[in-house]
Protein backbone atom coordinates (compact mmCIF):
# COMPACT_ATOMS: atom_id res chain seq x y z
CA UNK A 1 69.71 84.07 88.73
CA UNK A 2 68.59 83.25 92.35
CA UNK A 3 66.22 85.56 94.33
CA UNK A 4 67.24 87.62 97.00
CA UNK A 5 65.48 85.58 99.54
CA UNK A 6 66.75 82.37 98.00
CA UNK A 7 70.61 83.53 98.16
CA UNK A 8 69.78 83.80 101.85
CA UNK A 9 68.75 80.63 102.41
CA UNK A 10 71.25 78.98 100.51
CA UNK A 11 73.93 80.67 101.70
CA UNK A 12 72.81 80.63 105.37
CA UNK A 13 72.95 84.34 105.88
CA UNK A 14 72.02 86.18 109.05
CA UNK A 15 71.65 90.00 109.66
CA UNK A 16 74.83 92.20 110.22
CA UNK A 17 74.72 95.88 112.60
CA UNK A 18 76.04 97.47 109.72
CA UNK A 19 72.62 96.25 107.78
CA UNK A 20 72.88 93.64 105.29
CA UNK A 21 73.21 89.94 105.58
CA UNK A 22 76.24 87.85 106.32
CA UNK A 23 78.03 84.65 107.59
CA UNK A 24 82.20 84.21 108.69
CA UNK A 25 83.29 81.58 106.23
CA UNK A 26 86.80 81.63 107.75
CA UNK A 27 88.64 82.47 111.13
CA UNK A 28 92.67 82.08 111.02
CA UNK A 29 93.84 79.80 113.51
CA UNK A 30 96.94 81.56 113.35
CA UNK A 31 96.74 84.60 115.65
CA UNK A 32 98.65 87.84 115.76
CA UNK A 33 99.13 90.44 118.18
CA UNK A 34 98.27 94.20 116.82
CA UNK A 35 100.82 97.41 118.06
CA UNK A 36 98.72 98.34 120.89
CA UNK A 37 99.01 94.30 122.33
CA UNK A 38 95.65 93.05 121.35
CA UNK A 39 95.56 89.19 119.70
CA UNK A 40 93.20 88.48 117.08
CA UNK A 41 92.92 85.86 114.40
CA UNK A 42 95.39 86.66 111.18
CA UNK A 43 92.63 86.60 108.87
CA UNK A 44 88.81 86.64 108.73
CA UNK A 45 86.58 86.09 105.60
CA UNK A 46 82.78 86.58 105.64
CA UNK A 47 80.12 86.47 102.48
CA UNK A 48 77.89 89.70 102.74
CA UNK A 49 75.03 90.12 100.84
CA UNK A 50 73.11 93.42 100.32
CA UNK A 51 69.15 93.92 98.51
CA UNK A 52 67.76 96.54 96.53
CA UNK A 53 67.62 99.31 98.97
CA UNK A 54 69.73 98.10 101.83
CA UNK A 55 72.55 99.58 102.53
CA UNK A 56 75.98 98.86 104.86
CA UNK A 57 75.68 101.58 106.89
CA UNK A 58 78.91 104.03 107.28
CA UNK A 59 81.54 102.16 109.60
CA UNK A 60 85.02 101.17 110.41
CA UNK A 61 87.01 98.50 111.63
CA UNK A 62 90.17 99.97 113.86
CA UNK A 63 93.52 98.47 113.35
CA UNK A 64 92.60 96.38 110.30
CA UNK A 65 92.49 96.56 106.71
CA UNK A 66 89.52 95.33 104.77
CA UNK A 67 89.76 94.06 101.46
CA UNK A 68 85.89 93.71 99.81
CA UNK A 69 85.72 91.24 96.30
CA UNK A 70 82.59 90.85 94.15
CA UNK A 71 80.97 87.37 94.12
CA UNK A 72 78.02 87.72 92.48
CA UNK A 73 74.82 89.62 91.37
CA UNK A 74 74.85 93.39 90.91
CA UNK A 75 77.14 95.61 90.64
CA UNK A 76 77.79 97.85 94.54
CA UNK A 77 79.03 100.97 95.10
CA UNK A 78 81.65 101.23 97.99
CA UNK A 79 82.08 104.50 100.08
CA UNK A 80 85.23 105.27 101.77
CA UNK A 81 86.02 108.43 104.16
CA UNK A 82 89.86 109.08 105.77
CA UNK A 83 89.37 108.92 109.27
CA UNK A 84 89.32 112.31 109.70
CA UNK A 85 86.65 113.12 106.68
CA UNK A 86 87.58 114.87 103.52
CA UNK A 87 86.78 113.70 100.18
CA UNK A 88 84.31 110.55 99.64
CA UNK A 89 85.85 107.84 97.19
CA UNK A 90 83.22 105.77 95.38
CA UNK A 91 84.32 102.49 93.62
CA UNK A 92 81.81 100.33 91.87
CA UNK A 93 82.57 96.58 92.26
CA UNK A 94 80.74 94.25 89.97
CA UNK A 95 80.97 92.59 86.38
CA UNK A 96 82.43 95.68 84.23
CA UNK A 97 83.76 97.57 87.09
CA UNK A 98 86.22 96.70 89.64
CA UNK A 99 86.60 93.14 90.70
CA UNK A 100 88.41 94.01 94.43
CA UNK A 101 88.69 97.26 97.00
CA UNK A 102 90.67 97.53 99.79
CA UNK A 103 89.76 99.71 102.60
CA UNK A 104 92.65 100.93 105.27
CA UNK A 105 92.05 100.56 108.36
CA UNK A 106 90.52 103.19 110.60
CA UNK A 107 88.82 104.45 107.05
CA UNK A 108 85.39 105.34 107.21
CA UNK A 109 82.98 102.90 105.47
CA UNK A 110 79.58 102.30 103.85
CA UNK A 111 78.16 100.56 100.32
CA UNK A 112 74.67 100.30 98.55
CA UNK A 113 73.35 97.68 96.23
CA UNK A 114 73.12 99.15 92.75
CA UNK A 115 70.39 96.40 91.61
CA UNK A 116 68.52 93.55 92.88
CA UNK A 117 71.11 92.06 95.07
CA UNK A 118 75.01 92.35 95.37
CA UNK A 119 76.66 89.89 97.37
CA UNK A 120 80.80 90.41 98.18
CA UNK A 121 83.72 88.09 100.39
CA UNK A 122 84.70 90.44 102.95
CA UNK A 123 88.28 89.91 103.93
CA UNK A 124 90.20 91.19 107.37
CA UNK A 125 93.57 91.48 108.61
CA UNK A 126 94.37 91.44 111.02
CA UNK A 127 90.98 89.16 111.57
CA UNK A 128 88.02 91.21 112.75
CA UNK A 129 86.68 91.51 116.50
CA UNK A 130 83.50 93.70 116.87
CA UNK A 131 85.52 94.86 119.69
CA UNK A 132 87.18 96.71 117.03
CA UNK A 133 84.02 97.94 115.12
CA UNK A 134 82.30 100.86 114.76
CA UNK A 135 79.20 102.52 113.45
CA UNK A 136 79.46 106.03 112.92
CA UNK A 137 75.86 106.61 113.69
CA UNK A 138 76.84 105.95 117.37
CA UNK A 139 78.69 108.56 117.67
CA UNK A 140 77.72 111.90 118.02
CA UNK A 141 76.60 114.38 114.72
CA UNK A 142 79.51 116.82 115.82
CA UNK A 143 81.57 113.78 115.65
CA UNK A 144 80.95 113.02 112.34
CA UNK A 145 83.55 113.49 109.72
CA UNK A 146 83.05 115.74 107.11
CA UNK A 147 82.21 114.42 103.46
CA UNK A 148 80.07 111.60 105.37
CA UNK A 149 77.05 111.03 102.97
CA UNK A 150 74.20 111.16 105.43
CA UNK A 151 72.32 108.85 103.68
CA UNK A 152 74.23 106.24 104.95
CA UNK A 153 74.05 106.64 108.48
């Protein structure tokens, strides 16, 4: 198995806000326009990688589903919140647990490494814009949604 460091390098990885380590892999040519009359690419696909101890901090892409699928190492656990809090749902993704998760958009977001390393294909639609991205810990604390594990701010 490759080091953390290693799967970096070969992979050509570079730090995401969210925390963690990533790289777009694919950009639709195709483009669509969302309800409220933005354009953006059909699709987007990125590899994201996170270590022992990192975490993808609690976020949310708006107007776009996300659909997160294991690639390799250990297994992660994936956090999601409704919009407007409630209940946490945890789903482990990794060999022996689920293979895929799909996020909604507008859900509340967040996952931790549950080893050495976990790396995941990221998939958007319609195709992510940071434009569209948020990190909860931006907002303010009586903003937050209830059920939002602090620990992943």
């Amino acid at each position: 198995m490759q080091s953390f460091e290693e799967t970096i390098a070969r992979l050509d990885l570079q730090p995401h806000p969210e925390g963690g380590w990533y790289r777009e892999i694919h950009r639709s040519e195709i483009r669509v326009t969302r309800p409220e009359g933005s354009l953006r690419a059909g699709l987007t696909v990125i590899l994201f990688l996170l270590g022992n101890g990192e975490t993808s901090r609690w976020h949310r892409v708006s107007g776009a589903d996300e659909v997160w699928a294991h690639a390799g190492g250990d297994p992660l656990e994936l956090s999601c919140l409704p919009p407007e809090g409630g209940t946490t749902s945890q789903i482990l993704l990794g060999a022996g647990h689920q293979p895929v998760a799909v996020v909604p958009a507008d859900h509340w977001q967040a996952a931790r490494c549950l080893g050495a390393w976990s790396l995941v294909s990221c998939c958007v639609g319609p195709g992510f814009d940071f434009a569209d991205f948020g990190l909860l810990a931006d907002l303010p604390s009586e903003d937050h949604p209830a059920g939002a594990d602090p620990t992943l701010l």
